[in-house]
PDB file of N, CA and C in Angstrom:
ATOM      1  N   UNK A   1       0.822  -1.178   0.000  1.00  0.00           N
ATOM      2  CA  UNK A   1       0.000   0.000   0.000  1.00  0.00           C
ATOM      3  C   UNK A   1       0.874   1.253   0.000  1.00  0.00           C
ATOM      4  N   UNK A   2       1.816   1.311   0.645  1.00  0.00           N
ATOM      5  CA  UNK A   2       2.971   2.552   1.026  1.00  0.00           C
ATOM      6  C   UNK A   2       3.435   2.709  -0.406  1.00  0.00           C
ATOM      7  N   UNK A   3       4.006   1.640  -1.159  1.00  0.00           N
ATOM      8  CA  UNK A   3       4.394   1.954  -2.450  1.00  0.00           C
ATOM      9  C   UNK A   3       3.846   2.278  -3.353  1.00  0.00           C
ATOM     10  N   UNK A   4       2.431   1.948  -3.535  1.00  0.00           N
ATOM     11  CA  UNK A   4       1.762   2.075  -4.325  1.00  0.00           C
ATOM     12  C   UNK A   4       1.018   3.830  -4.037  1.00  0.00           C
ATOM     13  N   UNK A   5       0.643   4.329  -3.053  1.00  0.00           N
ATOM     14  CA  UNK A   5       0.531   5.917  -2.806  1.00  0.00           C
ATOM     15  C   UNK A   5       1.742   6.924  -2.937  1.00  0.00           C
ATOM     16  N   UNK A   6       3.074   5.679  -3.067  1.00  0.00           N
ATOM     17  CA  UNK A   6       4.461   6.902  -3.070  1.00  0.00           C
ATOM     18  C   UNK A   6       4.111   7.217  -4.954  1.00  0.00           C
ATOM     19  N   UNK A   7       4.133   5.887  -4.995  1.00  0.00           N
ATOM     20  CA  UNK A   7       3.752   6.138  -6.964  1.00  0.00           C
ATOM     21  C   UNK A   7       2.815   6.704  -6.909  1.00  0.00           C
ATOM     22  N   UNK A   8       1.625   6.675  -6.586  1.00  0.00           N
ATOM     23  CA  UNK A   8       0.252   7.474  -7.074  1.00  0.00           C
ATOM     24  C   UNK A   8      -0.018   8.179  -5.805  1.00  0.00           C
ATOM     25  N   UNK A   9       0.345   9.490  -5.357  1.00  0.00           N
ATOM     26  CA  UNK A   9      -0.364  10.030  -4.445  1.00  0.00           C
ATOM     27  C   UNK A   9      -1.308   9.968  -4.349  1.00  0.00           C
ATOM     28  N   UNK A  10      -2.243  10.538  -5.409  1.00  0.00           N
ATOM     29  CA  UNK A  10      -4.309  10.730  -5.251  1.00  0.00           C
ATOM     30  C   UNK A  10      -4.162   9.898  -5.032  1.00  0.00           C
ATOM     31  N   UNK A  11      -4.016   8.102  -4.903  1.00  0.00           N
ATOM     32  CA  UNK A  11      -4.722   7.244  -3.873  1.00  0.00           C
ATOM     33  C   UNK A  11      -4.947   7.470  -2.554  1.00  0.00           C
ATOM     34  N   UNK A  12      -4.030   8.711  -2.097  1.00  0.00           N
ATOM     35  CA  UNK A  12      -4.323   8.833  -0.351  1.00  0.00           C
ATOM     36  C   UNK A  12      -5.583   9.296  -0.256  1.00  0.00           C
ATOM     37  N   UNK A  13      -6.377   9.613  -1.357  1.00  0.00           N
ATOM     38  CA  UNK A  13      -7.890  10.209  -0.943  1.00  0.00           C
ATOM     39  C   UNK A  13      -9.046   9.201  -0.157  1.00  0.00           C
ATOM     40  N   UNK A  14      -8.390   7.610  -1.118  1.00  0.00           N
ATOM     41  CA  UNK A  14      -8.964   6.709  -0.530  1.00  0.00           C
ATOM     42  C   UNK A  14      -9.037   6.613   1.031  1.00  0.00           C
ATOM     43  N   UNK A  15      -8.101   6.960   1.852  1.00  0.00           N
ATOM     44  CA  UNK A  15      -7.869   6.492   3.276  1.00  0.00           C
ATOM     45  C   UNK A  15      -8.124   7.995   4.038  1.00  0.00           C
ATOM     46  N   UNK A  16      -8.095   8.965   3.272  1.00  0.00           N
ATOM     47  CA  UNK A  16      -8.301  10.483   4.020  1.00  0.00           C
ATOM     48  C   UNK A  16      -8.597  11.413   3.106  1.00  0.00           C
ATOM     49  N   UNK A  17      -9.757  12.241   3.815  1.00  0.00           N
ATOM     50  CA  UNK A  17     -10.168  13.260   2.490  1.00  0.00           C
ATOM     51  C   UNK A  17      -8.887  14.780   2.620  1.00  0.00           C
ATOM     52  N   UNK A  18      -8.029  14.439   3.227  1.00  0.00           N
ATOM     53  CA  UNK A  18      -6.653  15.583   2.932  1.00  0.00           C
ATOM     54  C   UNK A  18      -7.185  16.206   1.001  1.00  0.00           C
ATOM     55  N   UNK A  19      -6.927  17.505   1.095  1.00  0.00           N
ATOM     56  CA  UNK A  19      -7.563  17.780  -0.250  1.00  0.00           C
ATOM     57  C   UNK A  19      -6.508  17.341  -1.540  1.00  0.00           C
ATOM     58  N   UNK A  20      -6.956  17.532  -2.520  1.00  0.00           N
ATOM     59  CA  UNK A  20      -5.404  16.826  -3.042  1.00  0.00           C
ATOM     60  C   UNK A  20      -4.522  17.975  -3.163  1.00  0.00           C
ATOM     61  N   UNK A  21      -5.229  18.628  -3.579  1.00  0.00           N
ATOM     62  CA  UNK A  21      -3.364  20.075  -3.605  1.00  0.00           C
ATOM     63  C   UNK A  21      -2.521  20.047  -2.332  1.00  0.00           C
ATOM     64  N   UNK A  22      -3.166  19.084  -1.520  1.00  0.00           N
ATOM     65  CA  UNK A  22      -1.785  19.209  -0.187  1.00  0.00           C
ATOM     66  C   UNK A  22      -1.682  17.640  -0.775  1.00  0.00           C
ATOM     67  N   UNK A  23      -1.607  16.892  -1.389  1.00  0.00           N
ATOM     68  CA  UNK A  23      -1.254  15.748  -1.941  1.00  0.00           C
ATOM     69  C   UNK A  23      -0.345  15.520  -2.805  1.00  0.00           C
ATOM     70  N   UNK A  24       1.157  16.243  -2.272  1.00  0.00           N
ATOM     71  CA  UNK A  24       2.553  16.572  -2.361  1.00  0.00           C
ATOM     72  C   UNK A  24       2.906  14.730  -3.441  1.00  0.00           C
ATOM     73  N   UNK A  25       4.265  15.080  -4.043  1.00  0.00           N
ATOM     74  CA  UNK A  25       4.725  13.414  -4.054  1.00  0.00           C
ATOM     75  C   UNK A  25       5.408  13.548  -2.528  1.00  0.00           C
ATOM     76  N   UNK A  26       5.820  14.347  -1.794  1.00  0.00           N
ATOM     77  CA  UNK A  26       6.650  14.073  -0.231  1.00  0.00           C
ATOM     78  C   UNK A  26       5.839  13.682   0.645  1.00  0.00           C
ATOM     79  N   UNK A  27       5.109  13.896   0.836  1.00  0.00           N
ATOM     80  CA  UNK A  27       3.507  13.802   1.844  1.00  0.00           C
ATOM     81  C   UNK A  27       3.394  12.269   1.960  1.00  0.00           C
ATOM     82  N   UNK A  28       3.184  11.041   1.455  1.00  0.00           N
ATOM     83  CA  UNK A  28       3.216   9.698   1.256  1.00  0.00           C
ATOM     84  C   UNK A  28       4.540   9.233   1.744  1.00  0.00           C
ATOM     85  N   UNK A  29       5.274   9.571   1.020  1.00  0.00           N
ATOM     86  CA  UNK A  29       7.126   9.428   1.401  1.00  0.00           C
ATOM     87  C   UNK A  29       6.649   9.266   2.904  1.00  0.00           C
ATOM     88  N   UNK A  30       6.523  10.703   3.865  1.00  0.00           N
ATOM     89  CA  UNK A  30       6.633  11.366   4.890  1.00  0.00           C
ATOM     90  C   UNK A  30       6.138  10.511   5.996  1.00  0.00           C
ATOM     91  N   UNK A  31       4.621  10.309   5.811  1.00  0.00           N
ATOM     92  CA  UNK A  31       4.163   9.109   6.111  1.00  0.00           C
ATOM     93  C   UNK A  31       5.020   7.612   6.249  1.00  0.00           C
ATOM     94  N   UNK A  32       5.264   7.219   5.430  1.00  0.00           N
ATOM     95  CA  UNK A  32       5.947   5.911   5.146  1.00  0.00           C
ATOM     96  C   UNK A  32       7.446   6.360   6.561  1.00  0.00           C
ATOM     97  N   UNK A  33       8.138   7.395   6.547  1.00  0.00           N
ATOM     98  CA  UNK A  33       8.980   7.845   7.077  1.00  0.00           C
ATOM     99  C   UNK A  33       8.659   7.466   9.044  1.00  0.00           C
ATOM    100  N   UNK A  34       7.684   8.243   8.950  1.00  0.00           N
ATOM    101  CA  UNK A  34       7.016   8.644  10.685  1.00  0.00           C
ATOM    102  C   UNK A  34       6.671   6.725  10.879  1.00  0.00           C
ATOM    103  N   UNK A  35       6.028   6.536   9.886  1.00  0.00           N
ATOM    104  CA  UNK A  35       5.288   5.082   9.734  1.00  0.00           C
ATOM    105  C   UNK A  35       6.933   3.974  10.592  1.00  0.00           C
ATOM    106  N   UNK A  36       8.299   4.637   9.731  1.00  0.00           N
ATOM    107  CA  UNK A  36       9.316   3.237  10.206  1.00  0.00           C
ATOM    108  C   UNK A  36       9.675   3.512  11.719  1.00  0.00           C
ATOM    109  N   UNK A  37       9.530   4.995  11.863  1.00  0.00           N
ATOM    110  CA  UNK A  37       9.606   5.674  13.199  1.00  0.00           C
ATOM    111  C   UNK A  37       8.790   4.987  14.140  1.00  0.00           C
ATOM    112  N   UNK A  38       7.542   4.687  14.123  1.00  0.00           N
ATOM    113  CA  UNK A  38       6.572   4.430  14.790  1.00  0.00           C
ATOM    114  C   UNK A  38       7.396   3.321  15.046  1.00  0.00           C
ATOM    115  N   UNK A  39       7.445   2.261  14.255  1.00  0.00           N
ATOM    116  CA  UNK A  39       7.900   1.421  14.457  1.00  0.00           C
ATOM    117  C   UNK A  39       8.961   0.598  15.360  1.00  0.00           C
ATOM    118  N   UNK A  40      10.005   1.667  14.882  1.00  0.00           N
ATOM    119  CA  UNK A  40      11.456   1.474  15.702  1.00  0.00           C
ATOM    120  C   UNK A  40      11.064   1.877  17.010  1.00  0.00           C
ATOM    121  N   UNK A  41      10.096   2.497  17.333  1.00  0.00           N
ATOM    122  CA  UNK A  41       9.841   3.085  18.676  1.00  0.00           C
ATOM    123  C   UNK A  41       9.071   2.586  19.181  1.00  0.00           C
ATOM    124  N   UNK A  42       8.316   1.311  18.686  1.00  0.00           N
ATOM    125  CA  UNK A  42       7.144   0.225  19.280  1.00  0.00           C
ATOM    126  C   UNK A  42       8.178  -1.098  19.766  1.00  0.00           C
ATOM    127  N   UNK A  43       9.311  -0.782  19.136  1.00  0.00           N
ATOM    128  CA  UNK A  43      10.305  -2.164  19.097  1.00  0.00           C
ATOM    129  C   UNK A  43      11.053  -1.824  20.103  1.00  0.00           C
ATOM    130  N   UNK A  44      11.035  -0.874  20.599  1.00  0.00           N
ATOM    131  CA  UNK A  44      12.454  -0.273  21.467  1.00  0.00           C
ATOM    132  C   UNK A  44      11.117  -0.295  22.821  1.00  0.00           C
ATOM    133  N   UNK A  45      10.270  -0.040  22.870  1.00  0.00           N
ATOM    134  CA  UNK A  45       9.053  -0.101  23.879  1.00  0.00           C
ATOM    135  C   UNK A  45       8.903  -1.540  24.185  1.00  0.00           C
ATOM    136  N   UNK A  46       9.028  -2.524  23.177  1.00  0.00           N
ATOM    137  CA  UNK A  46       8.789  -3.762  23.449  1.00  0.00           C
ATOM    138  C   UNK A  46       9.948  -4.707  24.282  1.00  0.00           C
ATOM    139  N   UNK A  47      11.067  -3.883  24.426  1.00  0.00           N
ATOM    140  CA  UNK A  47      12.659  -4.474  24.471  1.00  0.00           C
ATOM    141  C   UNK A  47      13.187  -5.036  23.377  1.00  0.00           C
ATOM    142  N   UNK A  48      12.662  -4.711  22.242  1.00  0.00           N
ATOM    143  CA  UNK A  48      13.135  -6.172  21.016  1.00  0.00           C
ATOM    144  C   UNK A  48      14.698  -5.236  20.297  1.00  0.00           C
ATOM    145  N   UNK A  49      14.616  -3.890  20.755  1.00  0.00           N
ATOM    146  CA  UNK A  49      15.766  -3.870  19.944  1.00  0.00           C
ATOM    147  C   UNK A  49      16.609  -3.351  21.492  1.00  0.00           C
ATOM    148  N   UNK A  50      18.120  -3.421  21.146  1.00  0.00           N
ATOM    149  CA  UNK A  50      18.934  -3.031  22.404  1.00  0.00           C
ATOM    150  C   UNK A  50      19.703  -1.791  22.700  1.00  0.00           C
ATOM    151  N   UNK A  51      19.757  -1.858  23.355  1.00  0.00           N
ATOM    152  CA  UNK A  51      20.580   0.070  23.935  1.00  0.00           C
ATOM    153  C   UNK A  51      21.087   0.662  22.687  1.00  0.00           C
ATOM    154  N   UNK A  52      22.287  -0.404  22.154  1.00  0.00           N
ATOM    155  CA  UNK A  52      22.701   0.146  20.696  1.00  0.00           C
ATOM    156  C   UNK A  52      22.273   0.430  19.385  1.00  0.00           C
ATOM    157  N   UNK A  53      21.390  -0.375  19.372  1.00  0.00           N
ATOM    158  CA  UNK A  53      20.453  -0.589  18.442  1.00  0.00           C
ATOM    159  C   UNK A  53      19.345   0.689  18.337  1.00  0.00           C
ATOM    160  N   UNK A  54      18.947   0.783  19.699  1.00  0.00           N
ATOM    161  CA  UNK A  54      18.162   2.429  19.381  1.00  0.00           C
ATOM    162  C   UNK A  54      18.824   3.532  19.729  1.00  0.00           C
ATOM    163  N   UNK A  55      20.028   3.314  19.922  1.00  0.00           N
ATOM    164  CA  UNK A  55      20.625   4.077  19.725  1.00  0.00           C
ATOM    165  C   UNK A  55      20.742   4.964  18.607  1.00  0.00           C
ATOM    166  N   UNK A  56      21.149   3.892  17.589  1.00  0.00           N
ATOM    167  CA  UNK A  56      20.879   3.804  16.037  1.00  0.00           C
ATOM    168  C   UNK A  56      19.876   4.829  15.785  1.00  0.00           C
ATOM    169  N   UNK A  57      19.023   4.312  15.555  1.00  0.00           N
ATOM    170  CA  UNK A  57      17.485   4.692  15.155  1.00  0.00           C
ATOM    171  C   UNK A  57      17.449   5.804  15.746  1.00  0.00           C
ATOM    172  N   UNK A  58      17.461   5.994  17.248  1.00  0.00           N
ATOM    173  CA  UNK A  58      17.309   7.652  17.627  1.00  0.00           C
ATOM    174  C   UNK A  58      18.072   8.684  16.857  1.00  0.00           C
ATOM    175  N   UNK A  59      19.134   8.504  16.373  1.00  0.00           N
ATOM    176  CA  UNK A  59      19.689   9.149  15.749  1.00  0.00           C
ATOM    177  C   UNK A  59      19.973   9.910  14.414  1.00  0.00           C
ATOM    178  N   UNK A  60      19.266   8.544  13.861  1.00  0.00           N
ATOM    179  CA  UNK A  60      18.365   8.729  12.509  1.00  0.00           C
ATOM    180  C   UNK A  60      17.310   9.628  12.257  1.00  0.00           C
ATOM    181  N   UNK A  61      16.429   9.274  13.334  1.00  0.00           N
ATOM    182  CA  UNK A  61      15.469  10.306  13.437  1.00  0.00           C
ATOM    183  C   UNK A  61      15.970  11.443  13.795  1.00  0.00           C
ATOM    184  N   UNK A  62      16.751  11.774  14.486  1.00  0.00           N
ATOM    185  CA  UNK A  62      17.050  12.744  15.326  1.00  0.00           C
ATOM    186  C   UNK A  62      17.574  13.694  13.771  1.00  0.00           C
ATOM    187  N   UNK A  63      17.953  13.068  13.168  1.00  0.00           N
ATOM    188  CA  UNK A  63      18.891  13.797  12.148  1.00  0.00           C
ATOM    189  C   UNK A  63      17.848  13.685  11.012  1.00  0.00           C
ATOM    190  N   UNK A  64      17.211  13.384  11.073  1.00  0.00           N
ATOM    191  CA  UNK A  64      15.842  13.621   9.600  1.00  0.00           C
ATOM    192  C   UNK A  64      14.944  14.585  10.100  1.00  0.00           C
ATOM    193  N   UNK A  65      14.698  14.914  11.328  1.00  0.00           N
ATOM    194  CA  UNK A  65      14.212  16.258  11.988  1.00  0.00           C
ATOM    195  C   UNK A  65      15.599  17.297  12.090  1.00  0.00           C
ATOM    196  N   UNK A  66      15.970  17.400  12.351  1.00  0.00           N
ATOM    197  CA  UNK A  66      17.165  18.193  11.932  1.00  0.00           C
ATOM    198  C   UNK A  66      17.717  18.879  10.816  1.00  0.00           C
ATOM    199  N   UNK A  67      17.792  17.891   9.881  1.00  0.00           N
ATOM    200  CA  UNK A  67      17.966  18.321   8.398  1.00  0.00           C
ATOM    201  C   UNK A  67      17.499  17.813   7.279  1.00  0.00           C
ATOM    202  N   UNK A  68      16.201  17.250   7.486  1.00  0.00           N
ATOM    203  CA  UNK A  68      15.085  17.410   6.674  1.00  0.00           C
ATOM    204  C   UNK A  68      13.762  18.224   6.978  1.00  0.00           C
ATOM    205  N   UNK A  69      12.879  17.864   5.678  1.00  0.00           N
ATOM    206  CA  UNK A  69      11.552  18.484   5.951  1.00  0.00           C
ATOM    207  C   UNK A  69      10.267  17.571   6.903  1.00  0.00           C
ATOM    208  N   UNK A  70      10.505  16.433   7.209  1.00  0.00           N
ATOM    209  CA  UNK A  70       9.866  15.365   8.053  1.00  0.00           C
ATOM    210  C   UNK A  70       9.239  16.690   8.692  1.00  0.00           C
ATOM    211  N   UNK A  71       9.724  17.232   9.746  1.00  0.00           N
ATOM    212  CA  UNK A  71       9.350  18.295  10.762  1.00  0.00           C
ATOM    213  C   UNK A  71       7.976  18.693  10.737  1.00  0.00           C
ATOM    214  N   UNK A  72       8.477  19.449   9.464  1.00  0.00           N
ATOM    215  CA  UNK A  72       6.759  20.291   8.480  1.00  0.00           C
ATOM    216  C   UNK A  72       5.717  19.391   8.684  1.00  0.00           C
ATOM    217  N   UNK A  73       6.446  18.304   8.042  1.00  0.00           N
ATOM    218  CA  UNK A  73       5.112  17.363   7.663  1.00  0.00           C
ATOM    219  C   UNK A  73       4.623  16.856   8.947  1.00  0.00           C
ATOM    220  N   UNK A  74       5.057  16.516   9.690  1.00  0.00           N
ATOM    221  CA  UNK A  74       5.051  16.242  11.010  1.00  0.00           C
ATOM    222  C   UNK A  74       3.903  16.695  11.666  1.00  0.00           C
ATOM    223  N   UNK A  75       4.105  18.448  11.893  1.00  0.00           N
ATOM    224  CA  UNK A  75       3.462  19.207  12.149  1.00  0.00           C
ATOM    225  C   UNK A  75       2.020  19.489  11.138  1.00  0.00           C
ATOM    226  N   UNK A  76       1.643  19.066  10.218  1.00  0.00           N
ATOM    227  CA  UNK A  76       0.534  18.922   9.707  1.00  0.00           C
ATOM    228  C   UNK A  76       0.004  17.603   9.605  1.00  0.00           C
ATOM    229  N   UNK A  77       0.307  16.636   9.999  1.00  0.00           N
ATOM    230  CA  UNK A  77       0.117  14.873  10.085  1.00  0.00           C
ATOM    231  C   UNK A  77      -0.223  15.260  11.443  1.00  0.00           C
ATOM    232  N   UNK A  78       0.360  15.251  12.887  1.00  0.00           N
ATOM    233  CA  UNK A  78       0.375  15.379  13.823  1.00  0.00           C
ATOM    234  C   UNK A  78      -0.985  15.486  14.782  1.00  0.00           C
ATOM    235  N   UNK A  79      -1.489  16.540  14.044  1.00  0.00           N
ATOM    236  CA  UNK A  79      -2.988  17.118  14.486  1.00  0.00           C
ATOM    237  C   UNK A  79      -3.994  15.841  14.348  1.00  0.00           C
ATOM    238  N   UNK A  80      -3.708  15.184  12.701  1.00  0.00           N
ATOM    239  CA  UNK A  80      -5.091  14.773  12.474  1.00  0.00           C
ATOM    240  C   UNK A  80      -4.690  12.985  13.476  1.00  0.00           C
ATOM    241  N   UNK A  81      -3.931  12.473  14.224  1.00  0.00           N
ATOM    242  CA  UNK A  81      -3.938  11.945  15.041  1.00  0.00           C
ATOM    243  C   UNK A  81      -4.187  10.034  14.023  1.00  0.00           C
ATOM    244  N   UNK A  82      -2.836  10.647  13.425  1.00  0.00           N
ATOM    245  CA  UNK A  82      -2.935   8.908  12.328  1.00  0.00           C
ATOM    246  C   UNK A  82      -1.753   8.401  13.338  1.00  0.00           C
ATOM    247  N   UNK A  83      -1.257   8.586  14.279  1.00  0.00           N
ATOM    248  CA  UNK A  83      -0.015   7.723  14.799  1.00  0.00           C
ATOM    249  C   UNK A  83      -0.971   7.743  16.684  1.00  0.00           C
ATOM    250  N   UNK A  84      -0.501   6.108  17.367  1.00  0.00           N
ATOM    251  CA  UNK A  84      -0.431   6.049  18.939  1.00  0.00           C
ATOM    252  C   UNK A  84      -0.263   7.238  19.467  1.00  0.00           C
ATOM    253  N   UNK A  85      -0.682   7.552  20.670  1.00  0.00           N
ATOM    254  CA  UNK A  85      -0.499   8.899  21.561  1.00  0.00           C
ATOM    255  C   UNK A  85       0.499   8.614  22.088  1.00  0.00           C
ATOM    256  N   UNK A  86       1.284   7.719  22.484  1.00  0.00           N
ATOM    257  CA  UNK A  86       2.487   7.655  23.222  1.00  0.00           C
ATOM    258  C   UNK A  86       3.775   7.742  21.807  1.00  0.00           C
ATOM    259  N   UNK A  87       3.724   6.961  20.595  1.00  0.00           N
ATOM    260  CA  UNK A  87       4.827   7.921  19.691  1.00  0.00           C
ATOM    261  C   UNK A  87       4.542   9.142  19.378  1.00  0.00           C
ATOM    262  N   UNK A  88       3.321   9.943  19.741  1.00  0.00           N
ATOM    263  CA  UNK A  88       3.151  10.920  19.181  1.00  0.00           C
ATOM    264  C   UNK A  88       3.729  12.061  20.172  1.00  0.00           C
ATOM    265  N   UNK A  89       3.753  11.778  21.878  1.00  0.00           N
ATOM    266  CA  UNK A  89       4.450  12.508  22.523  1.00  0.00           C
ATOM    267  C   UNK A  89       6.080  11.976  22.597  1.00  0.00           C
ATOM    268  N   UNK A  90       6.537  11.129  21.899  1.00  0.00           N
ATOM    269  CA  UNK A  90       8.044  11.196  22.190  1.00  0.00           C
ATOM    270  C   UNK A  90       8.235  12.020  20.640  1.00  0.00           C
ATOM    271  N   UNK A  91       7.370  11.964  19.692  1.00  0.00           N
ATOM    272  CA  UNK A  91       8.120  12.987  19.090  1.00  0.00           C
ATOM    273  C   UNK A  91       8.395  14.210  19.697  1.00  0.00           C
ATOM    274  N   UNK A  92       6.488  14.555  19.708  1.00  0.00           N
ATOM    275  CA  UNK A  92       6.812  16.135  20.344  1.00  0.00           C
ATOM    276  C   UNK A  92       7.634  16.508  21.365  1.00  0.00           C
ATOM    277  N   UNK A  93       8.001  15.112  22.236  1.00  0.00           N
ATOM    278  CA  UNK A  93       9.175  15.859  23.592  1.00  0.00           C
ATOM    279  C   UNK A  93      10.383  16.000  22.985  1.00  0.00           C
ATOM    280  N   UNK A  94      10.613  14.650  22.205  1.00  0.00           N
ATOM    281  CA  UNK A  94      12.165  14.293  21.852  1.00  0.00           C
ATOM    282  C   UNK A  94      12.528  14.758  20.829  1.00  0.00           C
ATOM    283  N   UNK A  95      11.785  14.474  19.346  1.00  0.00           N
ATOM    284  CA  UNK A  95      12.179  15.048  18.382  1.00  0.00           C
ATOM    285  C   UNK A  95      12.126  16.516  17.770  1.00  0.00           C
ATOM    286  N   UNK A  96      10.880  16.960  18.079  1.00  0.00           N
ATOM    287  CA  UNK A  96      10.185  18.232  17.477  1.00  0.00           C
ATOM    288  C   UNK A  96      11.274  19.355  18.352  1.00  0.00           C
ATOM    289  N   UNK A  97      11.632  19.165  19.337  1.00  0.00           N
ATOM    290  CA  UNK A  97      12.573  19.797  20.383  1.00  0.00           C
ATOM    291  C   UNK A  97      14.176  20.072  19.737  1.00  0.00           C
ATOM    292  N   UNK A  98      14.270  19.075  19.261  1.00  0.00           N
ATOM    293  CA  UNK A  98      15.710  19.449  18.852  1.00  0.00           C
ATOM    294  C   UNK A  98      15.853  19.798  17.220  1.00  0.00           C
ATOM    295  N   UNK A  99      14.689  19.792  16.280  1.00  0.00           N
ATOM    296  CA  UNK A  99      15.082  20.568  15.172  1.00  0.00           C
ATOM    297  C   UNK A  99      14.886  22.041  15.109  1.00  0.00           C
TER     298      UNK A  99
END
């Protein structure tokens, strides 16, 4: 599904009426992005990955808020409440803080 909306944005209409002129080709990307985030941060919650290991990953993120546009998008994804409330406050403490 992720690949198939990075190729065809207007499919995101299917899953959200977002209008399409904010239906960027980055916007899907962005998603897919927060989406591996979520992830690494459900795995690191679970114990499955180790000190070093999210280490890793924090850092990644840390540096795609930093010196990318994730941020932006972030901040307009954010509101409409497509991610858990608990990754959604370690962004806003951890990440949104340091770009």
């Amino acid at each position: 599904m992720g690949e198939m909306i990075i190729e065809r944005p207007e499919l995101g209409k299917v899953i959200t009426d977002i209008q399409a002129d904010r239906w960027s080709v980055e916007l899907p990307f962005a998603y897919y992005v927060l989406y591996i985030c979520s992830h690494a941060y459900d795995m690191r919650e679970r114990r499955i990955l180790n000190d070093n290991e999210w280490t890793g990953w924090l850092q990644w993120m840390k540096n795609c808020f930093q010196q990318g546009t994730i941020k932006e998008h972030w901040r307009r994804i954010e509101s409409e409440k497509w991610f858990d409330p608990s990754f959604q406050n370690f962004i806003n403490k951890e990440l949104m803080v340091v770009s």
